[in-house]
PDB file of N, CA and C in Angstrom:
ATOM      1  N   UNK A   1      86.430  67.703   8.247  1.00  0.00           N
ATOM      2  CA  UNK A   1      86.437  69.146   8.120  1.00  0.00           C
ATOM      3  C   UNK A   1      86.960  69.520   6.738  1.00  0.00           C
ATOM      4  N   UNK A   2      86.244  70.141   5.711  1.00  0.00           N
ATOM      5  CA  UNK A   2      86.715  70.458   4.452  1.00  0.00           C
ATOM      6  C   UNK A   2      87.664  72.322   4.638  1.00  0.00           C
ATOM      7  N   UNK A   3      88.503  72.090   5.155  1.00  0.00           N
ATOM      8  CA  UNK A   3      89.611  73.548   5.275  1.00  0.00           C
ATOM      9  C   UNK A   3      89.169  74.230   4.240  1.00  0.00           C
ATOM     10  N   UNK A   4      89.549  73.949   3.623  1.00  0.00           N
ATOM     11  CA  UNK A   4      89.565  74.919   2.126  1.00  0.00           C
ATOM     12  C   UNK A   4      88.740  75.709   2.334  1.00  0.00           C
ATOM     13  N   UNK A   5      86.962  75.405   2.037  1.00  0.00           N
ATOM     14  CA  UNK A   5      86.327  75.571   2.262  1.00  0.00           C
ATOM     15  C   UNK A   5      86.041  77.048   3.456  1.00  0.00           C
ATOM     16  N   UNK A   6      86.181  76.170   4.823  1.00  0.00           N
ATOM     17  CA  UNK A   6      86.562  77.018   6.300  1.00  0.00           C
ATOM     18  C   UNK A   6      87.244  78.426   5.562  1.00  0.00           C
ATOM     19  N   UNK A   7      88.626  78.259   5.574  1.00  0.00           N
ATOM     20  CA  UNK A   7      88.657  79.444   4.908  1.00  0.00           C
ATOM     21  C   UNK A   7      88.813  80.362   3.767  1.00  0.00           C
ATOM     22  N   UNK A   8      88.297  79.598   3.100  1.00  0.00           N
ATOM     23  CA  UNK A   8      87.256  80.397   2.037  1.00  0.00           C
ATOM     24  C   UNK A   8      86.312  81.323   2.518  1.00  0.00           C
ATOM     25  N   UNK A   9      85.649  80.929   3.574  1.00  0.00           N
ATOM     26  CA  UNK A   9      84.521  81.559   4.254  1.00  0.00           C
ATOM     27  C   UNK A   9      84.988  82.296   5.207  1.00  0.00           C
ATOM     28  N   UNK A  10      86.280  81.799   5.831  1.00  0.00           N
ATOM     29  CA  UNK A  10      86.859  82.909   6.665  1.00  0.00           C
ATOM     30  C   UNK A  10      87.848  84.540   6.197  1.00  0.00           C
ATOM     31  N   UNK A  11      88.232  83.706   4.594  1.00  0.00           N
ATOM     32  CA  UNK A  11      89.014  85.275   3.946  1.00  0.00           C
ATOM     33  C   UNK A  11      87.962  85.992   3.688  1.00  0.00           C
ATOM     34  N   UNK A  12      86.769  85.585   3.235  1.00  0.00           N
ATOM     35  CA  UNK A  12      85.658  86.443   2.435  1.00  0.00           C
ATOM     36  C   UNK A  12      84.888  87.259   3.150  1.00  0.00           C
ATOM     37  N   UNK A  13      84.894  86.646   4.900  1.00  0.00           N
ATOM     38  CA  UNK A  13      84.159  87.469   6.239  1.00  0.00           C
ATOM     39  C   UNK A  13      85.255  88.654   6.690  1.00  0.00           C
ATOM     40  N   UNK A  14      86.655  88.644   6.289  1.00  0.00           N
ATOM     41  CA  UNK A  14      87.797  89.505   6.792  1.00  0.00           C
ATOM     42  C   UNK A  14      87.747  90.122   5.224  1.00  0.00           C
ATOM     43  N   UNK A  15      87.309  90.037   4.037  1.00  0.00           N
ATOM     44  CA  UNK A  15      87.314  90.803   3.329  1.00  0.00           C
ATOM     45  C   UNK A  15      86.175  91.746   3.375  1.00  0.00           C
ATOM     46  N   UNK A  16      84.965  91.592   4.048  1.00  0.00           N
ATOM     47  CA  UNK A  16      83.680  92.080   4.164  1.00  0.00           C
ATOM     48  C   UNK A  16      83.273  92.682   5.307  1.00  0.00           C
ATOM     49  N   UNK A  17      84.338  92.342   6.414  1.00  0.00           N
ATOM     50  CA  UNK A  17      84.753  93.155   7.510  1.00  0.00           C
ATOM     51  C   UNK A  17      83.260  92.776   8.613  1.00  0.00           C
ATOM     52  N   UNK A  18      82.824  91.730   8.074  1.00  0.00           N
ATOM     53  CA  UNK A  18      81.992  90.585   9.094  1.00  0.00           C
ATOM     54  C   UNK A  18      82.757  90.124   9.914  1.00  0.00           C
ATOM     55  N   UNK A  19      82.788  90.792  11.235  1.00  0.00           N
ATOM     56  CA  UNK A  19      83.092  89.905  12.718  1.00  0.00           C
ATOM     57  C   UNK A  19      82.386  89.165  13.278  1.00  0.00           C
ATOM     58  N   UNK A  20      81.541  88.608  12.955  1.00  0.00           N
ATOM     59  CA  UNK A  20      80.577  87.806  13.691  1.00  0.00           C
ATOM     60  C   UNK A  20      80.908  86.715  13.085  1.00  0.00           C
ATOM     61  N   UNK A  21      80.641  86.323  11.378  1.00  0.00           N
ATOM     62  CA  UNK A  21      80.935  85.377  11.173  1.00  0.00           C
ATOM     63  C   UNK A  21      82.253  85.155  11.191  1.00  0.00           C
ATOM     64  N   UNK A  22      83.601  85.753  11.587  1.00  0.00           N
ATOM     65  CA  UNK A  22      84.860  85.312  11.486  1.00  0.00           C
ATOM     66  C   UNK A  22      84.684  84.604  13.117  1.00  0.00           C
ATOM     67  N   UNK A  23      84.343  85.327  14.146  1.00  0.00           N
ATOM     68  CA  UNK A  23      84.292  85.133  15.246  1.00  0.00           C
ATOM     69  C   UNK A  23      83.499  83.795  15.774  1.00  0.00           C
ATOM     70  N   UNK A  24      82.560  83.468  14.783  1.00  0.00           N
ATOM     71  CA  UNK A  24      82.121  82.078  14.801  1.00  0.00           C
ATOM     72  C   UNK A  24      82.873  80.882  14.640  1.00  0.00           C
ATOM     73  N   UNK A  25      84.079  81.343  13.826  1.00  0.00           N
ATOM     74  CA  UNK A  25      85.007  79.944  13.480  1.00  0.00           C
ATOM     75  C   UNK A  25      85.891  79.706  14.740  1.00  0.00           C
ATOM     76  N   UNK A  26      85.476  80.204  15.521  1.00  0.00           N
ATOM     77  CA  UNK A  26      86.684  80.239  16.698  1.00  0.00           C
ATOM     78  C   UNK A  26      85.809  78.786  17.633  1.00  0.00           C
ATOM     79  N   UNK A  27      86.575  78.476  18.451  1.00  0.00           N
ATOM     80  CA  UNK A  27      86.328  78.206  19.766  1.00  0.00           C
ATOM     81  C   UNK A  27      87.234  78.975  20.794  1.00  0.00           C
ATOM     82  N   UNK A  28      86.456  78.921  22.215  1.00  0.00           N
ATOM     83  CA  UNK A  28      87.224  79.841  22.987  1.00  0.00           C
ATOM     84  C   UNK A  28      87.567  79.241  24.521  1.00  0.00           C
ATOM     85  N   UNK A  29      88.689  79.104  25.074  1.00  0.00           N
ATOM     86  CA  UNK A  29      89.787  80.093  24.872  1.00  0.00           C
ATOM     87  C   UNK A  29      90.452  79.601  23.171  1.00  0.00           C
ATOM     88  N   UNK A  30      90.997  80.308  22.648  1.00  0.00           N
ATOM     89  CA  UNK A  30      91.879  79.652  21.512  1.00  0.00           C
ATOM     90  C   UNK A  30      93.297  80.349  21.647  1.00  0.00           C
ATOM     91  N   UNK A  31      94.300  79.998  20.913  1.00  0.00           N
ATOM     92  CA  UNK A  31      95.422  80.022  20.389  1.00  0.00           C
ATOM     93  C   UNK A  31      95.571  80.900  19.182  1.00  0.00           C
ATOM     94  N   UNK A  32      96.241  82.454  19.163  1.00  0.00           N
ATOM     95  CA  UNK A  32      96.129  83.206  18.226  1.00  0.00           C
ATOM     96  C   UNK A  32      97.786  83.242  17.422  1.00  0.00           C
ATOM     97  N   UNK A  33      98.400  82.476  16.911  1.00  0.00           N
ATOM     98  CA  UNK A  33      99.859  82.987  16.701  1.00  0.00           C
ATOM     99  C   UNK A  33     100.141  83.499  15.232  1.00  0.00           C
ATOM    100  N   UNK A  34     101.040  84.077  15.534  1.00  0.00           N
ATOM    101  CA  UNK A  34     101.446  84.826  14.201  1.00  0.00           C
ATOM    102  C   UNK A  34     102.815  85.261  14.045  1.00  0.00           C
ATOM    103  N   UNK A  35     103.690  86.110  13.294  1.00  0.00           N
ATOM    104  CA  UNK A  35     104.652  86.868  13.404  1.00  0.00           C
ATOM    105  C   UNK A  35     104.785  87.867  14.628  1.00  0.00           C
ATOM    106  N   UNK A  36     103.547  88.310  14.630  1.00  0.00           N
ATOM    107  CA  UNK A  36     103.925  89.546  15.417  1.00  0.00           C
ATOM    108  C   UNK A  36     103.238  89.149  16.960  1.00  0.00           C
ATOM    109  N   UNK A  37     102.367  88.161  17.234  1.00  0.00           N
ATOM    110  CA  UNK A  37     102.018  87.914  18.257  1.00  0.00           C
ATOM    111  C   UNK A  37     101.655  86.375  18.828  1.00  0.00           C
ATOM    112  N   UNK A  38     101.659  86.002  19.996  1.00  0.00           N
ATOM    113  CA  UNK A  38     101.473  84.900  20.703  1.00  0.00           C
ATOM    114  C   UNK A  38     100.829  84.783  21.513  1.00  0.00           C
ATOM    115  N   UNK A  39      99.670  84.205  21.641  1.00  0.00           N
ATOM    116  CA  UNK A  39      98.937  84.631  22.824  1.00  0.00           C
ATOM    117  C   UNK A  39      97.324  83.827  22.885  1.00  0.00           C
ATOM    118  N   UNK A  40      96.783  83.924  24.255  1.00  0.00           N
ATOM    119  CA  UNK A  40      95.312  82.844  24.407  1.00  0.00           C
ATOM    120  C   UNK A  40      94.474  84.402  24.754  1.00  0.00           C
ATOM    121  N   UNK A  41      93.645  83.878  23.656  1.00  0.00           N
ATOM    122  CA  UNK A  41      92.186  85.105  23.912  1.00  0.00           C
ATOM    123  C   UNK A  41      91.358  84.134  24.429  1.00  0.00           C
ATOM    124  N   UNK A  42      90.676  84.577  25.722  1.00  0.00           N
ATOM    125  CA  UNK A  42      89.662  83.410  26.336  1.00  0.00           C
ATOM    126  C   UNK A  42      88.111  83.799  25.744  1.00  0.00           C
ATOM    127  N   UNK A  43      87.880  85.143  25.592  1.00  0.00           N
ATOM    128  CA  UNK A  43      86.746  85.447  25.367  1.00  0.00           C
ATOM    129  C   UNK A  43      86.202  85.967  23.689  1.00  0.00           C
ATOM    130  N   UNK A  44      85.104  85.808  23.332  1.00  0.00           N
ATOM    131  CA  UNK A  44      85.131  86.492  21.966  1.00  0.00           C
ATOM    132  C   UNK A  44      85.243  87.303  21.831  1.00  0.00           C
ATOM    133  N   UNK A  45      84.938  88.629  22.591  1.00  0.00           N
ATOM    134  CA  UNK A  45      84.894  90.224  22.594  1.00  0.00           C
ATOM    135  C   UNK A  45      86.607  90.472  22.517  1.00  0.00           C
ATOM    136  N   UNK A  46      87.111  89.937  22.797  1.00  0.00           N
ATOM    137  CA  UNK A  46      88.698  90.291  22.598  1.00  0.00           C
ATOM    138  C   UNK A  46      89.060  89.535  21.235  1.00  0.00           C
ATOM    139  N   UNK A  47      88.420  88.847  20.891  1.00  0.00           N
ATOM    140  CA  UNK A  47      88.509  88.307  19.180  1.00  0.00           C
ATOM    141  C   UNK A  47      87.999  89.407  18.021  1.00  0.00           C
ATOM    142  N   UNK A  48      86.823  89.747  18.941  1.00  0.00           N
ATOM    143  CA  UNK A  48      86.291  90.876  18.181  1.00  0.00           C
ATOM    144  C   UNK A  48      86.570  92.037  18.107  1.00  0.00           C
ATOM    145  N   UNK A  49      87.321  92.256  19.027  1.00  0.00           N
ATOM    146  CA  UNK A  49      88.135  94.426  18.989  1.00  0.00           C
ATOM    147  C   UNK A  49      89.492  94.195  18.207  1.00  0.00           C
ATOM    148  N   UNK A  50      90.062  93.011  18.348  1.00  0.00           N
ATOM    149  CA  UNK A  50      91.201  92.512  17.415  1.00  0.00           C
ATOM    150  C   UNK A  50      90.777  92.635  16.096  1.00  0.00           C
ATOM    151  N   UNK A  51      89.860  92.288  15.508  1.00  0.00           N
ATOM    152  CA  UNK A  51      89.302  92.119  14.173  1.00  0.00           C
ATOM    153  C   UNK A  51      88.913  93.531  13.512  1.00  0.00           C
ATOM    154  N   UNK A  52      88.383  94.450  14.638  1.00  0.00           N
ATOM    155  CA  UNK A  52      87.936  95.733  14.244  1.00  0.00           C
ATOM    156  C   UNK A  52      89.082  96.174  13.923  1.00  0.00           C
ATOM    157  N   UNK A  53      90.205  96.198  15.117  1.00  0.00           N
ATOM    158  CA  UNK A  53      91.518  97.019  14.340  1.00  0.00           C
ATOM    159  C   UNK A  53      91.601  96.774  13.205  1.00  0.00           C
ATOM    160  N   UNK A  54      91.810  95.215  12.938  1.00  0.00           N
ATOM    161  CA  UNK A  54      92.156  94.932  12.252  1.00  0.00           C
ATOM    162  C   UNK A  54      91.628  95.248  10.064  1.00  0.00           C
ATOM    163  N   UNK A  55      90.252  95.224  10.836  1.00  0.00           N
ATOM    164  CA  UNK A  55      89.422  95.969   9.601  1.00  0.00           C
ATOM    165  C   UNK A  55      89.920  96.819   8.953  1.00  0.00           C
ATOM    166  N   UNK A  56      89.903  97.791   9.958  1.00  0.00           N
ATOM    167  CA  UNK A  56      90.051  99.031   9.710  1.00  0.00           C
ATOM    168  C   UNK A  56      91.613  99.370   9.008  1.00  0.00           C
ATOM    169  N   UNK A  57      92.560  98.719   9.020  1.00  0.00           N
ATOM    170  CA  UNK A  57      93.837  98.734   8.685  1.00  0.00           C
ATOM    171  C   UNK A  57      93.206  97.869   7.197  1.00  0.00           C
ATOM    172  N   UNK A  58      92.620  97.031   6.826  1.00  0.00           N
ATOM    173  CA  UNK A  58      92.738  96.127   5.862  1.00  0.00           C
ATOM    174  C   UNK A  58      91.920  97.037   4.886  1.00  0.00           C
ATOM    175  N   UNK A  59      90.970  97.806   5.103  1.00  0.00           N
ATOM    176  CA  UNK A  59      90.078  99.058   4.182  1.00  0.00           C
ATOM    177  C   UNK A  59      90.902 100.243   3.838  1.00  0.00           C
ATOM    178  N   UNK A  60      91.705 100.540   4.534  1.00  0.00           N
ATOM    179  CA  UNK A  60      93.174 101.574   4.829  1.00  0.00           C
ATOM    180  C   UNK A  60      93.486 101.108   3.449  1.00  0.00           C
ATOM    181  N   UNK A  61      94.239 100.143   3.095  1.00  0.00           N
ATOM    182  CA  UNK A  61      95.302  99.414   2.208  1.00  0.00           C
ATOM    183  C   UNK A  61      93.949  98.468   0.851  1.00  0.00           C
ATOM    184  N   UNK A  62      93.261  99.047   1.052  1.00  0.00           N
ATOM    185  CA  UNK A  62      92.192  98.147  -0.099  1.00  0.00           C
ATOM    186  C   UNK A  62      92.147  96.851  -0.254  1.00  0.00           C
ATOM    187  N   UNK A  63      91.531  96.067   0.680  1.00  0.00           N
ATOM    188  CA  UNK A  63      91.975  94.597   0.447  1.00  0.00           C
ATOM    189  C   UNK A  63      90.168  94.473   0.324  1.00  0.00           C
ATOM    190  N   UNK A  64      90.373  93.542  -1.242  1.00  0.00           N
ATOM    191  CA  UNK A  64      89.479  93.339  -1.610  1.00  0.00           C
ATOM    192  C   UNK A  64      89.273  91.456  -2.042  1.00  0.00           C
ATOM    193  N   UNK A  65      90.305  90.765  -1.367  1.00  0.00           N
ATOM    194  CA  UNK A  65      90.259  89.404  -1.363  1.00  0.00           C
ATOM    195  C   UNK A  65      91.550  88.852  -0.779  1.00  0.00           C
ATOM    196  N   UNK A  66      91.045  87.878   0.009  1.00  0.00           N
ATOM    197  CA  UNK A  66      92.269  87.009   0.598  1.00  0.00           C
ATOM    198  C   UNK A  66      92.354  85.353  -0.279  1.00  0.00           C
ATOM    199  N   UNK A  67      93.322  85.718  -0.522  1.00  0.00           N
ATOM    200  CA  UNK A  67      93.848  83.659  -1.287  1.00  0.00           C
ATOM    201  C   UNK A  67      94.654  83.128  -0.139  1.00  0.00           C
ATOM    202  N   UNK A  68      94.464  82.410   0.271  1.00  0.00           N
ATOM    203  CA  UNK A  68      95.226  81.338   1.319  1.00  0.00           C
ATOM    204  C   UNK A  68      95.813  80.332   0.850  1.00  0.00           C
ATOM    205  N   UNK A  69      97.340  79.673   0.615  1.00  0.00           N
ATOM    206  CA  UNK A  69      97.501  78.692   0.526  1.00  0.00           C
ATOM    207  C   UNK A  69      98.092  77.552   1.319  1.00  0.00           C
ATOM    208  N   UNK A  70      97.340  76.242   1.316  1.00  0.00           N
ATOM    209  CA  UNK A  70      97.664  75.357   2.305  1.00  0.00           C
ATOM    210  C   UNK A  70      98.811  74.737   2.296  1.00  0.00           C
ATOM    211  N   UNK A  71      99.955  74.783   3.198  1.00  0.00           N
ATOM    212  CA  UNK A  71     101.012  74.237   2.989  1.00  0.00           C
ATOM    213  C   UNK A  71     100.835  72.851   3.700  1.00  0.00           C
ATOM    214  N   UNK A  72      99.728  72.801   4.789  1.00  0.00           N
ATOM    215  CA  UNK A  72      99.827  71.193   5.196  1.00  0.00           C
ATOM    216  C   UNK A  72      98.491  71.892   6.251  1.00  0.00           C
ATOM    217  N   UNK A  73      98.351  70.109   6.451  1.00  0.00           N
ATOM    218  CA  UNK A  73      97.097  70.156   7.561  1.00  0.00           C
ATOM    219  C   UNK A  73      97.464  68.635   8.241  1.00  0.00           C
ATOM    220  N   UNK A  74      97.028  68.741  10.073  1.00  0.00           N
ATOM    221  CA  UNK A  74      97.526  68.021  10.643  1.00  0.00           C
ATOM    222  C   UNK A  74      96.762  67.853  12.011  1.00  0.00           C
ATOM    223  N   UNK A  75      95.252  67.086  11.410  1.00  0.00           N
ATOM    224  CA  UNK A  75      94.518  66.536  12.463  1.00  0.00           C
ATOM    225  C   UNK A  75      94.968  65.905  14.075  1.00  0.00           C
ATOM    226  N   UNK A  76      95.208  66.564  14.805  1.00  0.00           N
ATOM    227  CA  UNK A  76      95.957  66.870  15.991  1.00  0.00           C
ATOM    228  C   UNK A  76      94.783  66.201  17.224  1.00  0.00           C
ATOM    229  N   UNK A  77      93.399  66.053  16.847  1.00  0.00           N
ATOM    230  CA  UNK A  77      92.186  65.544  17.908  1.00  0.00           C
ATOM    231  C   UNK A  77      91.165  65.694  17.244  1.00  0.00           C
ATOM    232  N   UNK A  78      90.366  65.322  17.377  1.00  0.00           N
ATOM    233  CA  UNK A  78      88.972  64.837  16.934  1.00  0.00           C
ATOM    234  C   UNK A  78      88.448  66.516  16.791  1.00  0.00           C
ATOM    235  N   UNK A  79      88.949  66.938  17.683  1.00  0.00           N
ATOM    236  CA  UNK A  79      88.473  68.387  17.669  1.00  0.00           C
ATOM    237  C   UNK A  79      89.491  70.233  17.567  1.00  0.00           C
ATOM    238  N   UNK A  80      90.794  68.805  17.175  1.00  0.00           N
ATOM    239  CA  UNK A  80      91.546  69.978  17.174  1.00  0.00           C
ATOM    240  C   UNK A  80      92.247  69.843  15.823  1.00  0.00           C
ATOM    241  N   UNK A  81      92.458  70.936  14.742  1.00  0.00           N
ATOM    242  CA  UNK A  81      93.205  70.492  13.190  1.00  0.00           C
ATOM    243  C   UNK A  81      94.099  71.688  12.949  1.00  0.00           C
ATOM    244  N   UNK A  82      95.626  71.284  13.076  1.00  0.00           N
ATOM    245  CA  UNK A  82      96.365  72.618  12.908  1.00  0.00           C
ATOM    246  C   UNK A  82      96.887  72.632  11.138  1.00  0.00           C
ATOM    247  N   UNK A  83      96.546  74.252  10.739  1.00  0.00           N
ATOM    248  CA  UNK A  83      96.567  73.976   9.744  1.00  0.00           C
ATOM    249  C   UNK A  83      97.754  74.941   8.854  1.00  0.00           C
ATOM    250  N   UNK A  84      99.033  74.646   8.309  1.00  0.00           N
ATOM    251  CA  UNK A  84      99.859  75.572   7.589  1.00  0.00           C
ATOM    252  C   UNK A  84      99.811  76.039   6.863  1.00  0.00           C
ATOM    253  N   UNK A  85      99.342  78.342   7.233  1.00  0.00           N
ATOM    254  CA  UNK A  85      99.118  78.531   5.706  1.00  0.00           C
ATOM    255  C   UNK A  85     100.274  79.708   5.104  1.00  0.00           C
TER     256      UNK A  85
END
């Protein structure tokens, strides 16, 4: 799996306010964590009304590019790669 890459393609779909292709990088149920939340979304449509808020707050504040940097990556299963950003 080339990360970088992944999200490269994933800041540039949340900068362009494409939910479909952000919503593609998922598998589902998944694991959403963050500062402010913890939690299993089983379905995509709840990936996807998350993202709309979320849009809509990120056009609010002018975000016109996301830089991500990788603090580590840690192939966890053949199909699972947790990654620190």
């Amino acid at each position: 799996m080339d990360v970088e890459k992944l999200f490269a393609a994933y800041g540039q779909a949340l900068v362009d306010g494409d939910v479909e292709t952000t919503v593609a990088n998922y598998g589902f149920p998944c694991m959403v964590l963050t500062d402010e939340f913890a939690g299993t979304l089983s379905e995509p449509d709840q990936l996807r009304e998350a993202l709309r808020q979320a849009g809509g707050y990120y056009a609010q504040f002018g975000l016109v590019g996301v830089r991500l940097k990788i603090l580590g990556v840690d192939e966890v299963s053949d199909r699972i790669t947790r990654v620190r950003l």
